[in-house]
C-alpha atoms as a PDB file:
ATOM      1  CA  UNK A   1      43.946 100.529  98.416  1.00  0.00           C
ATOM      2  CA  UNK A   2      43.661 103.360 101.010  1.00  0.00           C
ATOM      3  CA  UNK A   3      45.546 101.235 103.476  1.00  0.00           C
ATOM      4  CA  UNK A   4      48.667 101.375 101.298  1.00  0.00           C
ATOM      5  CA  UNK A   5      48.223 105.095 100.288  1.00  0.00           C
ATOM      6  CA  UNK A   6      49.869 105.927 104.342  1.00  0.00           C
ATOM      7  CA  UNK A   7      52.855 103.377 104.189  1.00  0.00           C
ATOM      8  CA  UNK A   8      54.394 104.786 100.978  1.00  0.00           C
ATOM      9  CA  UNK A   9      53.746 107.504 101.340  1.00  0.00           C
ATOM     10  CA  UNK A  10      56.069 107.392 104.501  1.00  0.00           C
ATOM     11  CA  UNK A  11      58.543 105.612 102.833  1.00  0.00           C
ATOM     12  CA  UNK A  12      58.800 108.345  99.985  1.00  0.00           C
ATOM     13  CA  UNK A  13      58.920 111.284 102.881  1.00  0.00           C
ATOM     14  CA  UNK A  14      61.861 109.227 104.597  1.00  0.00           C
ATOM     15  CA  UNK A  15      64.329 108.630 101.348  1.00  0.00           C
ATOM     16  CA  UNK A  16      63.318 112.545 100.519  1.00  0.00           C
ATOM     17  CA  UNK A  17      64.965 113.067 104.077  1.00  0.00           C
ATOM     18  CA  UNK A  18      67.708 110.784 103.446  1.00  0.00           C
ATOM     19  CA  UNK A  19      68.329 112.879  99.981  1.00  0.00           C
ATOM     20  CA  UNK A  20      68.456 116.188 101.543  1.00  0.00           C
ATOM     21  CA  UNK A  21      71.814 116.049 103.565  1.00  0.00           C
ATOM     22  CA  UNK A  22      73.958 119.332 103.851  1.00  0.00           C
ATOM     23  CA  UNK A  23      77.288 117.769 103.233  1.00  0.00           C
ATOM     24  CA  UNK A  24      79.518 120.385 102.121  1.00  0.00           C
ATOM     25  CA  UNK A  25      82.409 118.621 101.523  1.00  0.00           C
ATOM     26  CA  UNK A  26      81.429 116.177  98.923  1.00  0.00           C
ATOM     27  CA  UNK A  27      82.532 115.891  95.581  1.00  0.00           C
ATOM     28  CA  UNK A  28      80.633 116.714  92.417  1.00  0.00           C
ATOM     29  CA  UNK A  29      79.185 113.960  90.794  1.00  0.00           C
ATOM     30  CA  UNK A  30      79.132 113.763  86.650  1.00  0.00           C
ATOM     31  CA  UNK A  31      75.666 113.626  85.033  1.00  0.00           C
ATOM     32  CA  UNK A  32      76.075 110.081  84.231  1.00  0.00           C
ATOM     33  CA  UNK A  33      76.555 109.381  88.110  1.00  0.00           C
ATOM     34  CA  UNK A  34      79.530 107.642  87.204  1.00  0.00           C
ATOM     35  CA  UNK A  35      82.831 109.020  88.714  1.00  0.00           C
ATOM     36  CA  UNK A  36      85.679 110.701  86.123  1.00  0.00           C
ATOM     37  CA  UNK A  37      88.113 107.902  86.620  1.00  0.00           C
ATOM     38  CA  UNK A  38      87.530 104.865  84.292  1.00  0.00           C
ATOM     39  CA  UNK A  39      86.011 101.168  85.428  1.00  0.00           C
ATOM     40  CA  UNK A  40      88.530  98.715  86.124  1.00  0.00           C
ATOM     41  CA  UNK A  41      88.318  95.527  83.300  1.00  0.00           C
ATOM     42  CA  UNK A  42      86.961  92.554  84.979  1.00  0.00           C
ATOM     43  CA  UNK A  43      88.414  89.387  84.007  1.00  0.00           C
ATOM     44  CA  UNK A  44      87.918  85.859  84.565  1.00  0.00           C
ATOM     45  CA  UNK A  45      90.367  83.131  85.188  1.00  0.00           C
ATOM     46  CA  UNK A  46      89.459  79.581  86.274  1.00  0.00           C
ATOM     47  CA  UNK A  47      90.158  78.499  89.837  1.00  0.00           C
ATOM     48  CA  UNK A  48      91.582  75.332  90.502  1.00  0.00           C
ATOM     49  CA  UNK A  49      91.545  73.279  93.922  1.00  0.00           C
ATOM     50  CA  UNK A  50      93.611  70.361  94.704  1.00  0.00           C
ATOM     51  CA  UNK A  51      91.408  67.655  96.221  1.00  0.00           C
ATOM     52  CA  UNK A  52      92.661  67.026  99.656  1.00  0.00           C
ATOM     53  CA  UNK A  53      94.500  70.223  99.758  1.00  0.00           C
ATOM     54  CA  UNK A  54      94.123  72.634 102.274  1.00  0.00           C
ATOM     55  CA  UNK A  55      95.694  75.456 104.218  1.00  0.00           C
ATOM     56  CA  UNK A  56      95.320  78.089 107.391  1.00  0.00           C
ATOM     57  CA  UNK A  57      97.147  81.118 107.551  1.00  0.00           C
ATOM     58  CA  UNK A  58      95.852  83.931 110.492  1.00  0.00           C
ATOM     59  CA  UNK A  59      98.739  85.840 112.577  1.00  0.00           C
ATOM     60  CA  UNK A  60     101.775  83.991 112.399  1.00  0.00           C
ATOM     61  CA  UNK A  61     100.173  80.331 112.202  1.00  0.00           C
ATOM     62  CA  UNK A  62     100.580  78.994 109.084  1.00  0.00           C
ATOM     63  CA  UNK A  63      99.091  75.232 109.011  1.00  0.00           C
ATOM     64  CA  UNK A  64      98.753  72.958 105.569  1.00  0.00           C
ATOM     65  CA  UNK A  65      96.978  69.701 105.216  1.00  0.00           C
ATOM     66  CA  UNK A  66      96.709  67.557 102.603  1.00  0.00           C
ATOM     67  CA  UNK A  67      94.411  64.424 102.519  1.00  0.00           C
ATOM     68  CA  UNK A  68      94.864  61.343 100.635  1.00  0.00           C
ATOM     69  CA  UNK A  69      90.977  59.595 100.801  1.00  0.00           C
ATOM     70  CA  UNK A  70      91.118  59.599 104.946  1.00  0.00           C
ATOM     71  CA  UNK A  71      94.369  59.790 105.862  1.00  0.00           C
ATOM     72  CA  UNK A  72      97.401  62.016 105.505  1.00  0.00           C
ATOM     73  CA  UNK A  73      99.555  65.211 106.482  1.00  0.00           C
ATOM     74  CA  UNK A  74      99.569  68.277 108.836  1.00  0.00           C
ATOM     75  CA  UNK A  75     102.582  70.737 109.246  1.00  0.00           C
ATOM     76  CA  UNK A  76     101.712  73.337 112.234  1.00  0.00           C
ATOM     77  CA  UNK A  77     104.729  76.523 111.417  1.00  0.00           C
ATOM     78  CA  UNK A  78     103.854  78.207 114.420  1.00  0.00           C
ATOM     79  CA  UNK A  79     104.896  81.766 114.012  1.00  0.00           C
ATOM     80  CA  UNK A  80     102.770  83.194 116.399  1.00  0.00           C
ATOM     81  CA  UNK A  81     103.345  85.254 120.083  1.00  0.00           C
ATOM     82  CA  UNK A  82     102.452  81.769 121.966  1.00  0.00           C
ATOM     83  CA  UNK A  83     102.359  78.320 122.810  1.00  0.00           C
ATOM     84  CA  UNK A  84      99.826  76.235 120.891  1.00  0.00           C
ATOM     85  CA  UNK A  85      97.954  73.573 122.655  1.00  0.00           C
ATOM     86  CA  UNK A  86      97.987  69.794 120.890  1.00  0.00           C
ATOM     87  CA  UNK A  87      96.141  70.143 117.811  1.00  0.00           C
ATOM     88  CA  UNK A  88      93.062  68.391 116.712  1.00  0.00           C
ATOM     89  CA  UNK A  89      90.542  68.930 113.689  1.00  0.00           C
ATOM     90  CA  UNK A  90      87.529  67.781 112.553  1.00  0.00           C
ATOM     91  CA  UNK A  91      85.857  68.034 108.833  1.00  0.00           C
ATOM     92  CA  UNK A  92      82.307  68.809 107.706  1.00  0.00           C
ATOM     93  CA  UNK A  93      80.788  66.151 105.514  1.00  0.00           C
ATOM     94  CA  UNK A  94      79.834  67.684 101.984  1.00  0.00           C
ATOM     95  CA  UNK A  95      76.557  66.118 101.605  1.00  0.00           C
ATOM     96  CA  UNK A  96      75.097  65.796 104.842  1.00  0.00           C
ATOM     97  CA  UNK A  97      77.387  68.549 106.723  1.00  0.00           C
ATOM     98  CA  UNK A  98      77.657  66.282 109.376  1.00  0.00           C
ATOM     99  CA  UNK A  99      80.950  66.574 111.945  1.00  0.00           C
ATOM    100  CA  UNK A 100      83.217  63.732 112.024  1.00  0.00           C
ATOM    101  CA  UNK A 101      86.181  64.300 113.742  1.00  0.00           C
ATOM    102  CA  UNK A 102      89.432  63.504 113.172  1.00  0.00           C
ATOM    103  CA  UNK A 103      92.913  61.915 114.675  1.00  0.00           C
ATOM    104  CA  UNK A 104      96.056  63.629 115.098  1.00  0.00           C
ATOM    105  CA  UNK A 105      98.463  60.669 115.639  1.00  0.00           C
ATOM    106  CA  UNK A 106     101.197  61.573 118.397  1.00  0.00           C
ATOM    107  CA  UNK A 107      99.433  65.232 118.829  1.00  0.00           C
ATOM    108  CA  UNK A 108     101.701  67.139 121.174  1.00  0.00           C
ATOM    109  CA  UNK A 109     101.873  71.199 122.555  1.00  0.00           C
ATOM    110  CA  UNK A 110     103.724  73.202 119.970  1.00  0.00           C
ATOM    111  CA  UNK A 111     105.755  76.244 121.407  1.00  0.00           C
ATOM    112  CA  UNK A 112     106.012  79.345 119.782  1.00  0.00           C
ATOM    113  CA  UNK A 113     108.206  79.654 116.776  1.00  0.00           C
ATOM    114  CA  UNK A 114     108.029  75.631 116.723  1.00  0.00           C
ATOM    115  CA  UNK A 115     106.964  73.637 113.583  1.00  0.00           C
ATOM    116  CA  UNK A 116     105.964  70.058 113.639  1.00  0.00           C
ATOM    117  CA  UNK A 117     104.305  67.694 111.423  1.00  0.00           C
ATOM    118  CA  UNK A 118     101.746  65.620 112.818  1.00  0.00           C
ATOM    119  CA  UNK A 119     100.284  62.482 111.109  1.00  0.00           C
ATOM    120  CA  UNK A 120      96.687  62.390 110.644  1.00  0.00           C
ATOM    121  CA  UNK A 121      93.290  59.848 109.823  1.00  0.00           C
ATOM    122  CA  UNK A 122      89.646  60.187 109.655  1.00  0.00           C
ATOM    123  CA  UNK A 123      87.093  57.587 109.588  1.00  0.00           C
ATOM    124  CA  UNK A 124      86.809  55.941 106.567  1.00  0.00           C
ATOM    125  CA  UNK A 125      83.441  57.811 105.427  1.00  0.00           C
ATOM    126  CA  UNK A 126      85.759  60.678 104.871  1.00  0.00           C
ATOM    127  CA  UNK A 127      86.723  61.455 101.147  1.00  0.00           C
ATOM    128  CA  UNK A 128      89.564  63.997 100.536  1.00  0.00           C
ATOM    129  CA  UNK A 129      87.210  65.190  97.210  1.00  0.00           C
ATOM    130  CA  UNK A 130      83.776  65.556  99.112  1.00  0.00           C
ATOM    131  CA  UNK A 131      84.636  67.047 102.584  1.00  0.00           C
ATOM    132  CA  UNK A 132      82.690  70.295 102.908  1.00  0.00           C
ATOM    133  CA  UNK A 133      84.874  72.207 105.681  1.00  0.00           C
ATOM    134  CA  UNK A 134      87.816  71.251 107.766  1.00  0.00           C
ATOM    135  CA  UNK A 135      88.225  73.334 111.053  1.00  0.00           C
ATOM    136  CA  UNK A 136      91.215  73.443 113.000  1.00  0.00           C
ATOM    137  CA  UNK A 137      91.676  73.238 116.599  1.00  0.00           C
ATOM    138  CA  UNK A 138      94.468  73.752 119.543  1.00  0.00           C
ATOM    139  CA  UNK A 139      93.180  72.405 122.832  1.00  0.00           C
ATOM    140  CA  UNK A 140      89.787  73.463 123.415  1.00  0.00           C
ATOM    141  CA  UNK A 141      89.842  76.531 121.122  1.00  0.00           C
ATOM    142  CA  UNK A 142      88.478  76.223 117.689  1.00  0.00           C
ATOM    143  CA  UNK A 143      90.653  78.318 115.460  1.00  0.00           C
ATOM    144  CA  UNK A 144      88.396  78.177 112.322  1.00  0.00           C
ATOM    145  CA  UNK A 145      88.415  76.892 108.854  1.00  0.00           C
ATOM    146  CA  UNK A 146      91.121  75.654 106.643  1.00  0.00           C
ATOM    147  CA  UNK A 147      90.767  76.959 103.030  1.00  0.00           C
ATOM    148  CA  UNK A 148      91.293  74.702 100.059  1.00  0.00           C
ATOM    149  CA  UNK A 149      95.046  75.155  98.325  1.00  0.00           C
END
C-alpha cells in the first residue's frame, strides 16, 4: 500500500500544477462549467451507401467508381495542377482484408484538366457489397482511399 502512496501522490501534485496557470486573458466560466451560449440539438439521420459506389475527391481530382459484382466503371476529372500517371487500384477484401488488385482496361496518362473513363475488372472473389477499402493509384503513387457514395 505504501508503494502506491508516492505515485499518486505525484500525479495529484502534477494536475495541481497543471490547474494553477496565470492566463489572464481567459474568459469567465459559469458555475455550471457550461459556456452562456446554448448546445447545439443533435440529430440523427440514417446513412445510406450504394453497394459498389464509390468516390475520391482531394485537390482538383475528382474520381467515381462504381462496381457491378467485379467489374465496372471509373471516370478520372482531373482538375488538378498536373499530369496524372495511368491509373490503377486495388480493393481490400472485407473479411479477410486481404489486397487483390485490380485491372484498368486500356489505362493511359491523363493530362491535367483531362477526364477519361477507364473500364475496369477484379478477380472474381471480388463482391461490389463486401469490399472493405478501395485505394486509388497513378503510377507508382498511392493516392489513398475511395469513400463509399
Amino acid at each position: 500500500m505504501r508503494t502506491l502512496r508516492c505515485p499518486i501522490a505525484l500525479l495529484l501534485i502534477l494536475f495541481a500544477a497543471a490547474a494553477c496557470t496565470k492566463d489572464s486573458g481567459s474568459q469567465p466560466v459559469s458555475p455550471t462549467g457550461r459556456s452562456s451560449s446554448a448546445p447545439s440539438p443533435v440529430t440523427s439521420t440514417p446513412v445510406a451507401f450504394t453497394p459498389g459506389a464509390f468516390r475520391y475527391v482531394n485537390a482538383g481530382l475528382v474520381v467515381t467508381l462504381t462496381l457491378k459484382t467485379n467489374v465496372g466503371t471509373m471516370t478520372v476529372d482531373n482538375g488538378s495542377d498536373h499530369d496524372l500517371a495511368k491509373p490503377d487500384l486495388y480493393v481490400l477484401d472485407g473479411l479477410s482484408v486481404k489486397r487483390i488488385d485490380g485491372r484498368v482496361l486500356n489505362s493511359q496518362p491523363i493530362p491535367q484538366g483531362g477526364k477519361q473513363i477507364f473500364k475496369v475488372q477484379f478477380p472474381p472473389e471480388v463482391n461490389d457489397k463486401e469490399i472493405g477499402l478501395v485505394m486509388l493509384l497513378f503510377g507508382p503513387d498511392n493516392y489513398g482511399a475511395f469513400a463509399p457514395a
